[in-house]
C-alpha atoms as a PDB file:
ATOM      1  CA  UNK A   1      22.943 -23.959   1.291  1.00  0.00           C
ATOM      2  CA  UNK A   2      25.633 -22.684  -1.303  1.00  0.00           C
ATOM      3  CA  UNK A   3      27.686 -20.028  -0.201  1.00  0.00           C
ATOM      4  CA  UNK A   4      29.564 -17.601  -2.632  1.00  0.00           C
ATOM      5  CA  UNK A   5      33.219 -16.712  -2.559  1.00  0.00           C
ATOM      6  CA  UNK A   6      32.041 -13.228  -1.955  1.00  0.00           C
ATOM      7  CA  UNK A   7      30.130 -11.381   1.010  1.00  0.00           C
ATOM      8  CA  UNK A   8      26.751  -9.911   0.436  1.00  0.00           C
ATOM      9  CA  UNK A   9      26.338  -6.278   1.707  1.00  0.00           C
ATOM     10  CA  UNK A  10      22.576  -5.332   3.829  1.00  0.00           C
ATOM     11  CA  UNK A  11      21.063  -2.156   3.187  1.00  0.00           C
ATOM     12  CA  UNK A  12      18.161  -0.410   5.121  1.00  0.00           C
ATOM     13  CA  UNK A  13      15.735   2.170   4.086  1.00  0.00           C
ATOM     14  CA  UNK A  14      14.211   5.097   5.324  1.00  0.00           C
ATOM     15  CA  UNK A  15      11.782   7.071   5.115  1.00  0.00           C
ATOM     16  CA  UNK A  16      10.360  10.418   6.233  1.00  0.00           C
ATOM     17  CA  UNK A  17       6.572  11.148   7.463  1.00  0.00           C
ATOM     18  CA  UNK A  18       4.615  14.156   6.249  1.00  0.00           C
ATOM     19  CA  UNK A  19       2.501  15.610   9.102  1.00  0.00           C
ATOM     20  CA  UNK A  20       0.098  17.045   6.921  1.00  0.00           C
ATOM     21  CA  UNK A  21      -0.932  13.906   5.756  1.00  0.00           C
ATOM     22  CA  UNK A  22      -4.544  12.476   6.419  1.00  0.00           C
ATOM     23  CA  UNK A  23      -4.437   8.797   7.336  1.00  0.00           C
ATOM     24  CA  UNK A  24      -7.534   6.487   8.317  1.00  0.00           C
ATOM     25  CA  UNK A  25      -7.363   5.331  12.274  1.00  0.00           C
ATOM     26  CA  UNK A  26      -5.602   2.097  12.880  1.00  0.00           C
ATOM     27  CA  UNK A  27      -7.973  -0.800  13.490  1.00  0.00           C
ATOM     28  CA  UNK A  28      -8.315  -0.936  17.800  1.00  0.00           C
ATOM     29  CA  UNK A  29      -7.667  -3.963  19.211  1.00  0.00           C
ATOM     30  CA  UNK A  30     -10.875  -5.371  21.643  1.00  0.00           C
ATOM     31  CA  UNK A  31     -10.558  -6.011  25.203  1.00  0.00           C
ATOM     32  CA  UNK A  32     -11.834  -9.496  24.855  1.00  0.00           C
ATOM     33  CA  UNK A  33      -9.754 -10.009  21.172  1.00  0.00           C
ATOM     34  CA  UNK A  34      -8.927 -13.924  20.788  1.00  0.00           C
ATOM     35  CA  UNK A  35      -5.761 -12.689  18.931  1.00  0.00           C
ATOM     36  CA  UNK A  36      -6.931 -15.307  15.769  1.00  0.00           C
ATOM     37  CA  UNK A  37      -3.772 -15.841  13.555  1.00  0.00           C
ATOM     38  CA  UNK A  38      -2.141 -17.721  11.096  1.00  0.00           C
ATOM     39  CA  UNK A  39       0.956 -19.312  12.592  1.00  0.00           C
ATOM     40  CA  UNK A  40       4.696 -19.017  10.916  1.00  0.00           C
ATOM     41  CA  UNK A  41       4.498 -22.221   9.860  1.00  0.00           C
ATOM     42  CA  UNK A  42       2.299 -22.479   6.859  1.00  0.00           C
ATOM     43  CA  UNK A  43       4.313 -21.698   3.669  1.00  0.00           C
ATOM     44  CA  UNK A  44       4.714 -18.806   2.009  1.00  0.00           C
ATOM     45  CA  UNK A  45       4.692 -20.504  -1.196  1.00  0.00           C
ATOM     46  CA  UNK A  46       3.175 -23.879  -2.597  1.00  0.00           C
ATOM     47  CA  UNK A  47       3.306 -26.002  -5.703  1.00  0.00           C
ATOM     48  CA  UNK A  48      -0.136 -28.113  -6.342  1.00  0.00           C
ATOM     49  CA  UNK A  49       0.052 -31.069  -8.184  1.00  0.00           C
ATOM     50  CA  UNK A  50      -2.647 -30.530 -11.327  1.00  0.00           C
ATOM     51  CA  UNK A  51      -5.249 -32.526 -10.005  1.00  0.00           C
ATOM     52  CA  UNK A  52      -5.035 -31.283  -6.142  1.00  0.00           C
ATOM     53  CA  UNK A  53      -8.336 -29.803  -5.607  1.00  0.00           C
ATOM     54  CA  UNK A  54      -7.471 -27.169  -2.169  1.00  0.00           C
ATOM     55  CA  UNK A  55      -5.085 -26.538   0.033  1.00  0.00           C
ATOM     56  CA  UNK A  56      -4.949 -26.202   3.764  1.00  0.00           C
ATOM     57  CA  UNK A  57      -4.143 -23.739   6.134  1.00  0.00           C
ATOM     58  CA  UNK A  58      -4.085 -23.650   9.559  1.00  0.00           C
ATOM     59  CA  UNK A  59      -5.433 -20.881  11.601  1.00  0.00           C
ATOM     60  CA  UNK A  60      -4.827 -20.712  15.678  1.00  0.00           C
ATOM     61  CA  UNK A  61      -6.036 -18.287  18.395  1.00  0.00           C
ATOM     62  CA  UNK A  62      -4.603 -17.725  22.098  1.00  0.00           C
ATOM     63  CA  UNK A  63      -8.047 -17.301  23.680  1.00  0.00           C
ATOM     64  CA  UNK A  64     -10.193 -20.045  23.155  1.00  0.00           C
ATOM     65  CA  UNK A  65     -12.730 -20.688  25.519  1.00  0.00           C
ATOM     66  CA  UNK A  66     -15.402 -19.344  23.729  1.00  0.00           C
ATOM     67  CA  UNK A  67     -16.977 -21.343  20.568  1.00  0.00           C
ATOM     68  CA  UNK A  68     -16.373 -18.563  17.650  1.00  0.00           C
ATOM     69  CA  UNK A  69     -16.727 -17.772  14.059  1.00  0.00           C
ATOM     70  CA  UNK A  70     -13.954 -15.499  12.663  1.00  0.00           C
ATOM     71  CA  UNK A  71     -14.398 -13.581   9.290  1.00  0.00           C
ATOM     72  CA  UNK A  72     -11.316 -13.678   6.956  1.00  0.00           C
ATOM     73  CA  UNK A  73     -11.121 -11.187   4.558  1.00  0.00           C
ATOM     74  CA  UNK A  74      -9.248 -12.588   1.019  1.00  0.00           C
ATOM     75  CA  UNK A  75      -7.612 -10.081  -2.062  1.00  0.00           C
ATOM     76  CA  UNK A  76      -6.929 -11.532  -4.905  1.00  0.00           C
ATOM     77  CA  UNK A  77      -6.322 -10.399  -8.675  1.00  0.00           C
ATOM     78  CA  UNK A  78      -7.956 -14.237  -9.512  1.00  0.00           C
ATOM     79  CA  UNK A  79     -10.677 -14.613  -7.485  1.00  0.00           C
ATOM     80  CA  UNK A  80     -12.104 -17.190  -9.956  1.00  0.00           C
ATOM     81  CA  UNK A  81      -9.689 -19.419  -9.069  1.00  0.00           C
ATOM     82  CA  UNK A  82     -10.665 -20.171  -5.430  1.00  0.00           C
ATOM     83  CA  UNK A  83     -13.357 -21.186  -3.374  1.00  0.00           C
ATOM     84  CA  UNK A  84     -12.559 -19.752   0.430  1.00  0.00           C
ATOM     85  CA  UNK A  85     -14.981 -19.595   3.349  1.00  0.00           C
ATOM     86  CA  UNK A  86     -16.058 -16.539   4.836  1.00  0.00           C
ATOM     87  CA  UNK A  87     -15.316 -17.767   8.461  1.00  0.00           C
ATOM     88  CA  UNK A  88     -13.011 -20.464  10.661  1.00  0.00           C
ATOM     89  CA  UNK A  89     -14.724 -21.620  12.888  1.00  0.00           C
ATOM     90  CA  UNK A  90     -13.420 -22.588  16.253  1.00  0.00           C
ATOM     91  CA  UNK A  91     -15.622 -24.961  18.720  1.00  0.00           C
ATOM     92  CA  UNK A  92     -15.516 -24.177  22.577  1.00  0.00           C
ATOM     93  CA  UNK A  93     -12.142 -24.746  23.513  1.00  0.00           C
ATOM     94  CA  UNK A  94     -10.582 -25.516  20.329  1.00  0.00           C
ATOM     95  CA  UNK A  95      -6.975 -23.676  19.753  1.00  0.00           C
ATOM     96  CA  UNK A  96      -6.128 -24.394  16.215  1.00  0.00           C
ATOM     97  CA  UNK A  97      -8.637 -25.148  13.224  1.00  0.00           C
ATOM     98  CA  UNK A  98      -8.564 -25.103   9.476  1.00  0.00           C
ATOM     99  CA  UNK A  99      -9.130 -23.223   6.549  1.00  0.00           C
ATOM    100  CA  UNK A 100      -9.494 -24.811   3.223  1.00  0.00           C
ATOM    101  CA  UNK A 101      -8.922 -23.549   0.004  1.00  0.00           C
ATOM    102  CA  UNK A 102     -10.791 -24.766  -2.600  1.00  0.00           C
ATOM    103  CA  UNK A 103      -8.340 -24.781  -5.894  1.00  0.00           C
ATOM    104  CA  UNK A 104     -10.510 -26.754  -8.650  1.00  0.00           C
ATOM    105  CA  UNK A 105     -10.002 -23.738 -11.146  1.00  0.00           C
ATOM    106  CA  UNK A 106      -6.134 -22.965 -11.003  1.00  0.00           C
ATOM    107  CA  UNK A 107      -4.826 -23.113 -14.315  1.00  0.00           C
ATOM    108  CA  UNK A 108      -1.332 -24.472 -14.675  1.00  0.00           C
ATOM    109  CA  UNK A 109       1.955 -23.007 -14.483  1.00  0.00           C
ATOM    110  CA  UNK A 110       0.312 -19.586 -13.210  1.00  0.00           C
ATOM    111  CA  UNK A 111       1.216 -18.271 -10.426  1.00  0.00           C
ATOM    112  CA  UNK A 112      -1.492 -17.380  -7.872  1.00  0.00           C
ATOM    113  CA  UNK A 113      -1.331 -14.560  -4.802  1.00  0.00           C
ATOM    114  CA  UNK A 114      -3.954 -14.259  -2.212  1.00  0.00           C
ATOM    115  CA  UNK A 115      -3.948 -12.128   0.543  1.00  0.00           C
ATOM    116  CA  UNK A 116      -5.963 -12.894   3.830  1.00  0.00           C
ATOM    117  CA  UNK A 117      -6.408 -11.080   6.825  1.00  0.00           C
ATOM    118  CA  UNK A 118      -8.234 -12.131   9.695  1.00  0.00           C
ATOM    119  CA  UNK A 119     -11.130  -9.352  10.965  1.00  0.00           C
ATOM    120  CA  UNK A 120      -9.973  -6.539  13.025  1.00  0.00           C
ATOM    121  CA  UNK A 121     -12.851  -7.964  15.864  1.00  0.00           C
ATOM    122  CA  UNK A 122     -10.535 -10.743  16.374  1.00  0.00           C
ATOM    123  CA  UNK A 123      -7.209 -10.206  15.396  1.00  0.00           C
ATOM    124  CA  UNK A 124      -4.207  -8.017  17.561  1.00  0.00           C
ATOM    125  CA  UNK A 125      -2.133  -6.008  15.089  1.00  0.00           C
ATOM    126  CA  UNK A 126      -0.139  -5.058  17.519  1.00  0.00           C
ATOM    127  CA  UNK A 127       1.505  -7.297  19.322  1.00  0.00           C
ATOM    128  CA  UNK A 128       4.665  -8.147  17.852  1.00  0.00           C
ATOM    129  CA  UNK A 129       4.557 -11.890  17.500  1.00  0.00           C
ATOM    130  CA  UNK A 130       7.528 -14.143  15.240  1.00  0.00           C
ATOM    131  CA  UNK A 131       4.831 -17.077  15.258  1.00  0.00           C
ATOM    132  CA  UNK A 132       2.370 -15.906  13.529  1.00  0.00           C
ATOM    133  CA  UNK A 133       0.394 -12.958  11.215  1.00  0.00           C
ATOM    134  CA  UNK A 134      -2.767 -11.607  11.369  1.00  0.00           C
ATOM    135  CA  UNK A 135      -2.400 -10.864   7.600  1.00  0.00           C
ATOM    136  CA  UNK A 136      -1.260 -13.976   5.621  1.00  0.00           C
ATOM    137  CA  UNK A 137      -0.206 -13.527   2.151  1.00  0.00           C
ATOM    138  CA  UNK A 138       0.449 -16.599  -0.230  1.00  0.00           C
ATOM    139  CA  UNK A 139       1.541 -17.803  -3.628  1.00  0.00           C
ATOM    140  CA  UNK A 140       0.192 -21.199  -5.017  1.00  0.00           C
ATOM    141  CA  UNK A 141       0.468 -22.619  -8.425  1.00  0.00           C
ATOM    142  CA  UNK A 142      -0.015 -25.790 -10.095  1.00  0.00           C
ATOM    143  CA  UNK A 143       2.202 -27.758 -11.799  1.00  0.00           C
ATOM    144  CA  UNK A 144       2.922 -31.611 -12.931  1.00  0.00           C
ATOM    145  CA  UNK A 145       6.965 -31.192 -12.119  1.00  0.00           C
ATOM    146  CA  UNK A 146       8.785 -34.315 -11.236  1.00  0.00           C
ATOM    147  CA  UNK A 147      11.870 -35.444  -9.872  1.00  0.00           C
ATOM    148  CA  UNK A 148      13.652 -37.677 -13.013  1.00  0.00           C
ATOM    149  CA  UNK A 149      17.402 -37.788 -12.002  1.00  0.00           C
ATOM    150  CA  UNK A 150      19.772 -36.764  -9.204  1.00  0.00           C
ATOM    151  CA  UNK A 151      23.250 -35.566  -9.545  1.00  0.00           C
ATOM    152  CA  UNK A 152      26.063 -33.314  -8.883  1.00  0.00           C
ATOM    153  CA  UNK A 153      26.111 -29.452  -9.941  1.00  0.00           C
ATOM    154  CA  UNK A 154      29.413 -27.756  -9.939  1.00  0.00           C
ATOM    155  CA  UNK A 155      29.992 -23.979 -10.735  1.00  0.00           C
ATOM    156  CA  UNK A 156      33.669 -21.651 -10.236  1.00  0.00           C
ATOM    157  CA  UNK A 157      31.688 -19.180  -8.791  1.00  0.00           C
ATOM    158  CA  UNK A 158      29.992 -21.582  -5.024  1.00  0.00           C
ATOM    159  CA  UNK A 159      32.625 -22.479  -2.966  1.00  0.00           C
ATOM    160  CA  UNK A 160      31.607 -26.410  -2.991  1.00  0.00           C
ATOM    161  CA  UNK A 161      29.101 -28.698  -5.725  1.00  0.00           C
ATOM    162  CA  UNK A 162      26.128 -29.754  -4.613  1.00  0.00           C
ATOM    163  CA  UNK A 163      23.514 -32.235  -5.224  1.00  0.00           C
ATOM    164  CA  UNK A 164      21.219 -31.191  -7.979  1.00  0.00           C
ATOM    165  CA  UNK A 165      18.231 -32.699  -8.856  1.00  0.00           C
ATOM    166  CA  UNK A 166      16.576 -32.717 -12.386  1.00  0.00           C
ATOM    167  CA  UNK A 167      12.623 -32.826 -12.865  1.00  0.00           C
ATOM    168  CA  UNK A 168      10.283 -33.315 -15.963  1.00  0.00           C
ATOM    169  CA  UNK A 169       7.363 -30.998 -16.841  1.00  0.00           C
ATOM    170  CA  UNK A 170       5.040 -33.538 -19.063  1.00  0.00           C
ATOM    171  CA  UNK A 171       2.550 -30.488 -19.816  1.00  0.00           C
ATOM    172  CA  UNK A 172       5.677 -28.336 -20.645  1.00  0.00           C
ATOM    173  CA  UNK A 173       8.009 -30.728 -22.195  1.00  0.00           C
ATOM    174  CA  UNK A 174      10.070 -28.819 -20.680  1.00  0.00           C
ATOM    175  CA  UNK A 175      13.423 -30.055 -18.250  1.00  0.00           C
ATOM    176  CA  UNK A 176      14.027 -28.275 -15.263  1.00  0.00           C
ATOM    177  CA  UNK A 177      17.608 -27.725 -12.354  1.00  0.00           C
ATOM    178  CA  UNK A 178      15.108 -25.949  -9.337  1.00  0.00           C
ATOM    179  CA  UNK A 179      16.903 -23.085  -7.728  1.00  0.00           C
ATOM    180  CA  UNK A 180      19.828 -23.970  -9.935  1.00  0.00           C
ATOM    181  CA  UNK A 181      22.197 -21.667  -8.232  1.00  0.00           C
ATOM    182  CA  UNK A 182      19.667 -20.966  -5.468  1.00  0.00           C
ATOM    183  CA  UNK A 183      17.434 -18.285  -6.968  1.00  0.00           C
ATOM    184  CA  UNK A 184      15.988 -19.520 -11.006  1.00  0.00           C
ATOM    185  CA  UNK A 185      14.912 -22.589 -11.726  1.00  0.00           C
ATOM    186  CA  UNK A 186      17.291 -23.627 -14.801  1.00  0.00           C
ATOM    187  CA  UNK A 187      14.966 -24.765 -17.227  1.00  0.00           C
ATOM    188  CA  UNK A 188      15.424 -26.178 -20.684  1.00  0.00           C
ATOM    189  CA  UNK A 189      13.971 -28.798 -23.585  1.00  0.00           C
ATOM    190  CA  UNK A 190      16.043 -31.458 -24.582  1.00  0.00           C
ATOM    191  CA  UNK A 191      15.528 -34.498 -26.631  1.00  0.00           C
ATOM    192  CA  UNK A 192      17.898 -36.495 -24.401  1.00  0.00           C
ATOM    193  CA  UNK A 193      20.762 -35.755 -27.502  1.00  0.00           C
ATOM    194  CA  UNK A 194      23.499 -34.647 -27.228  1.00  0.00           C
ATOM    195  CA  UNK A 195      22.310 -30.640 -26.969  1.00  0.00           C
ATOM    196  CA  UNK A 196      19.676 -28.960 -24.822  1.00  0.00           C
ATOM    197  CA  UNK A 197      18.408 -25.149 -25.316  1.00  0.00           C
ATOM    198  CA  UNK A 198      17.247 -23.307 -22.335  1.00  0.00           C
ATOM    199  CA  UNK A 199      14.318 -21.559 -21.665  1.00  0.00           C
ATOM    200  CA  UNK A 200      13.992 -18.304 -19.838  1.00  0.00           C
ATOM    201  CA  UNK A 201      14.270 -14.161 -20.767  1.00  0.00           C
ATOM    202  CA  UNK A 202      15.941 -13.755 -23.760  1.00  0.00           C
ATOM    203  CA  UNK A 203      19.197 -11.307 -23.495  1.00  0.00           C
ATOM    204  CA  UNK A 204      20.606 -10.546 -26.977  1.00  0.00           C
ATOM    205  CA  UNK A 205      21.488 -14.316 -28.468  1.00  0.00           C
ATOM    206  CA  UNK A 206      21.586 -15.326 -24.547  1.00  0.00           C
ATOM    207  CA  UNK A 207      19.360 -16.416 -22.264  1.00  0.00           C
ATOM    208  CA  UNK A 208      19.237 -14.694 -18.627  1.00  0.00           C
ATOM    209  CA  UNK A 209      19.257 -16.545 -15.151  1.00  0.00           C
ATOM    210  CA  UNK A 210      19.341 -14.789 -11.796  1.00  0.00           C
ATOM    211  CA  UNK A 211      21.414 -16.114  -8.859  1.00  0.00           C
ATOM    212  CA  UNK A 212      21.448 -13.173  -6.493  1.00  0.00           C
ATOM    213  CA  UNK A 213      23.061  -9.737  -5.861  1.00  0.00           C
ATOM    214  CA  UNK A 214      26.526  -9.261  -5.691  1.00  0.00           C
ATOM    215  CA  UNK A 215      25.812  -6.007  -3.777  1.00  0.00           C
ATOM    216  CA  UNK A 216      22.649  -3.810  -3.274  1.00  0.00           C
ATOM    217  CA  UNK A 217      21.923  -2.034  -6.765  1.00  0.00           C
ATOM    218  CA  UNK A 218      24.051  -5.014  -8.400  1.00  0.00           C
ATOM    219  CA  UNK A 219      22.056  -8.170  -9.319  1.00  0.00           C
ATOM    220  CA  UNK A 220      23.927 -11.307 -10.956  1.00  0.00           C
ATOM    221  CA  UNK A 221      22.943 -13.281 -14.091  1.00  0.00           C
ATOM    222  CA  UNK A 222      24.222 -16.363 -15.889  1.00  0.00           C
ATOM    223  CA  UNK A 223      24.365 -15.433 -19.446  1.00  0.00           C
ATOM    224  CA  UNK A 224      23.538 -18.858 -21.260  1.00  0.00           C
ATOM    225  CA  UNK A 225      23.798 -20.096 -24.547  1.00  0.00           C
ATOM    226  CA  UNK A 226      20.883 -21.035 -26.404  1.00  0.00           C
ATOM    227  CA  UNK A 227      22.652 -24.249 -26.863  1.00  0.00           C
ATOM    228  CA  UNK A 228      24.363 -26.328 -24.620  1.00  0.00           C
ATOM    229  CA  UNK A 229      26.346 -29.697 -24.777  1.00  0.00           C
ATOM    230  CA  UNK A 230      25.135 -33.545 -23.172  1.00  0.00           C
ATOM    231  CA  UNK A 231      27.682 -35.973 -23.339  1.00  0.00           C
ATOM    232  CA  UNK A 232      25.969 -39.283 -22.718  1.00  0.00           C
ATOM    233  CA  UNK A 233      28.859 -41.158 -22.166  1.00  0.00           C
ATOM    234  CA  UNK A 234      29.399 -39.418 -18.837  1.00  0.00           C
ATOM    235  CA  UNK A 235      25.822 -38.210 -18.241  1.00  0.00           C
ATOM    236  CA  UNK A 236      27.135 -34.489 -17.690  1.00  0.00           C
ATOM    237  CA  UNK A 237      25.183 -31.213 -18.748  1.00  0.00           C
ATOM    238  CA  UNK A 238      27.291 -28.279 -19.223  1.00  0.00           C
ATOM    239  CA  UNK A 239      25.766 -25.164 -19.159  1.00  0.00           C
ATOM    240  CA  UNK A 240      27.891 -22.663 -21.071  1.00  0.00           C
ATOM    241  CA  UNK A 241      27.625 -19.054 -19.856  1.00  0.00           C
ATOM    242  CA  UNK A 242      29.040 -15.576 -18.657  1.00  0.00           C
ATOM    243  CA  UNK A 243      28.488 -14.025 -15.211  1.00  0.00           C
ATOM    244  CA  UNK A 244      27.066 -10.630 -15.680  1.00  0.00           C
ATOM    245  CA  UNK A 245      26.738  -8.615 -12.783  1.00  0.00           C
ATOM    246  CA  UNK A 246      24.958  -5.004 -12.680  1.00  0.00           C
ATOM    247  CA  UNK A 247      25.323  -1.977 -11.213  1.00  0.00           C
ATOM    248  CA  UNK A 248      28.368  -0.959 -13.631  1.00  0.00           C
ATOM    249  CA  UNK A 249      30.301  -3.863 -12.945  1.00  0.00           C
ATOM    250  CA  UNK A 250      29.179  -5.986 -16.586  1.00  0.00           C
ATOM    251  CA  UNK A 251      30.259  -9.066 -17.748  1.00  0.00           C
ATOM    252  CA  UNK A 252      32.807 -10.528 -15.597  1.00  0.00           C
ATOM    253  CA  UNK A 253      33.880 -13.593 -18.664  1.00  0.00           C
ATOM    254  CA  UNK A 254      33.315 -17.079 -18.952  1.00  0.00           C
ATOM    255  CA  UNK A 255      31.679 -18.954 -15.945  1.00  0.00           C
ATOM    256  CA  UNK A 256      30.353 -22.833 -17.280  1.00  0.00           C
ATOM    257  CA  UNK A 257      28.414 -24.751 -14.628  1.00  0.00           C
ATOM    258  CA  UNK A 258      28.149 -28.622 -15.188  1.00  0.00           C
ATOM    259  CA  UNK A 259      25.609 -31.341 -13.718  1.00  0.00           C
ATOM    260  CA  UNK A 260      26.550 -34.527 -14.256  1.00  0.00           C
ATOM    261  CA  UNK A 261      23.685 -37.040 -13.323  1.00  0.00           C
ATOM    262  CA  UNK A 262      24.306 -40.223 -11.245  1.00  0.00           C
END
């Protein structure tokens, strides 16, 4: 993991409770609750290739004697997209089991949430558990990215370089650092000349990257040109840009990042 040559502040919020408030009653857990979950380690995040037709989940319980079918209960703003069952079902005995998600009609390069919570019968909201939820919430999307090229990314602003890898988007035609500086992808077009031109939110004549706060209230960009140089006779990207950094602070000058490839 890069590490800046900086220290991050934490915050914490609170907040205040209004008595007067109405609120529904909190789901009550049953005496004989299987405490049905979804365990920490499913992602939190996927990416599908384009012709991956689900994805699978796994759901586990801590009583399991009894044969069972558990209703899920799935929000989603793209319900078209997904074909989910109604239950998990869980033979006599059986701990863990899975769900499948049927993903024939993602569209690519959109990403998808879905929220699913297991039914208040057989879930315990209460017990504080770090293995697991009772209310799962995920992000998939689909795309056809590809590792093309490895290298070496270097920036003033990380400590050390690290090794970067570049992928190809055929349905883009579109180039791609992921997690560049370990929040945006980097992504550009480039005709494998001696210039590339990236791709992202526009900023003036500049186009904007995040790569984390600098404190709470004061996010950090790169500030890229809309063209960049490739010199093929060392295989090195440069990415020409100014660190920006909010909260009052502004643009803090020059800070290029190179890649060059193996």
């Amino acid at each position: 993991m890069k590490k800046y040559l900086f220290i991050f502040l934490a915050t914490a919020l609170f907040a205040s409770c209004d008595d007067d408030v109405t609120r529904d009653p909190s789901p009550v857990t049953p005496e004989d609750c299987q405490d049905v979950y979804f365990p920490a380690d499913n992602p939190a995040s996927a990416e599908l290739a384009p012709d991956d037709n689900q994805f699978t989940l796994s759901v586990t319980r801590t009583e399991f004697t009894q044969e069972a079918n558990v209703p899920i209960h799935v929000s989603t703003t793209a319900p078209e997209a997904f074909t989910i069952p109604e239950t998990v079902h869980f033979a006599a005995g059986q701990e863990e089991a899975e769900l499948v998600i049927g993903t024939e009609q993602m569209k690519p390069f959109v990403t998808y949430q879905l929220t699913i919570t297991v039914d208040e019968a057989f879930a315990d909201y209460y017990t504080e558990r770090p293995y697991g939820t009772a209310v799962y919430t995920l992000k998939l999307m689909k795309s056809d990215w590809a590792v093309v090229d490895e290298g070496v990314m270097t920036c003033p602003l990380f400590k050390n370089p690290w090794r970067q890898s570049l992928e190809y988007s055929a349905i883009l035609d579109q180039y791609r650092f992921p997690e560049a500086w370990g929040e945006d992808d980097f992504t550009f077009t480039w005709d494998k000349g001696a210039e590339f031109h990236p791709v992202g939110i526009e900023n003036g004549n500049q186009i904007q990257f995040y790569i984390g706060d600098y404190e709470p209230g004061a996010p950090m960009y790169f500030l890229c040109a809309k063209t960049c140089p490739y010199d093929a006779a060392t295989k090195t990207f440069t990415i020409v840009a100014d660190w920006y950094v909010g909260g009052g602070y502004g643009n803090q000058g020059s800070m290029n990042s190179t890649v060059k490839m193996n």
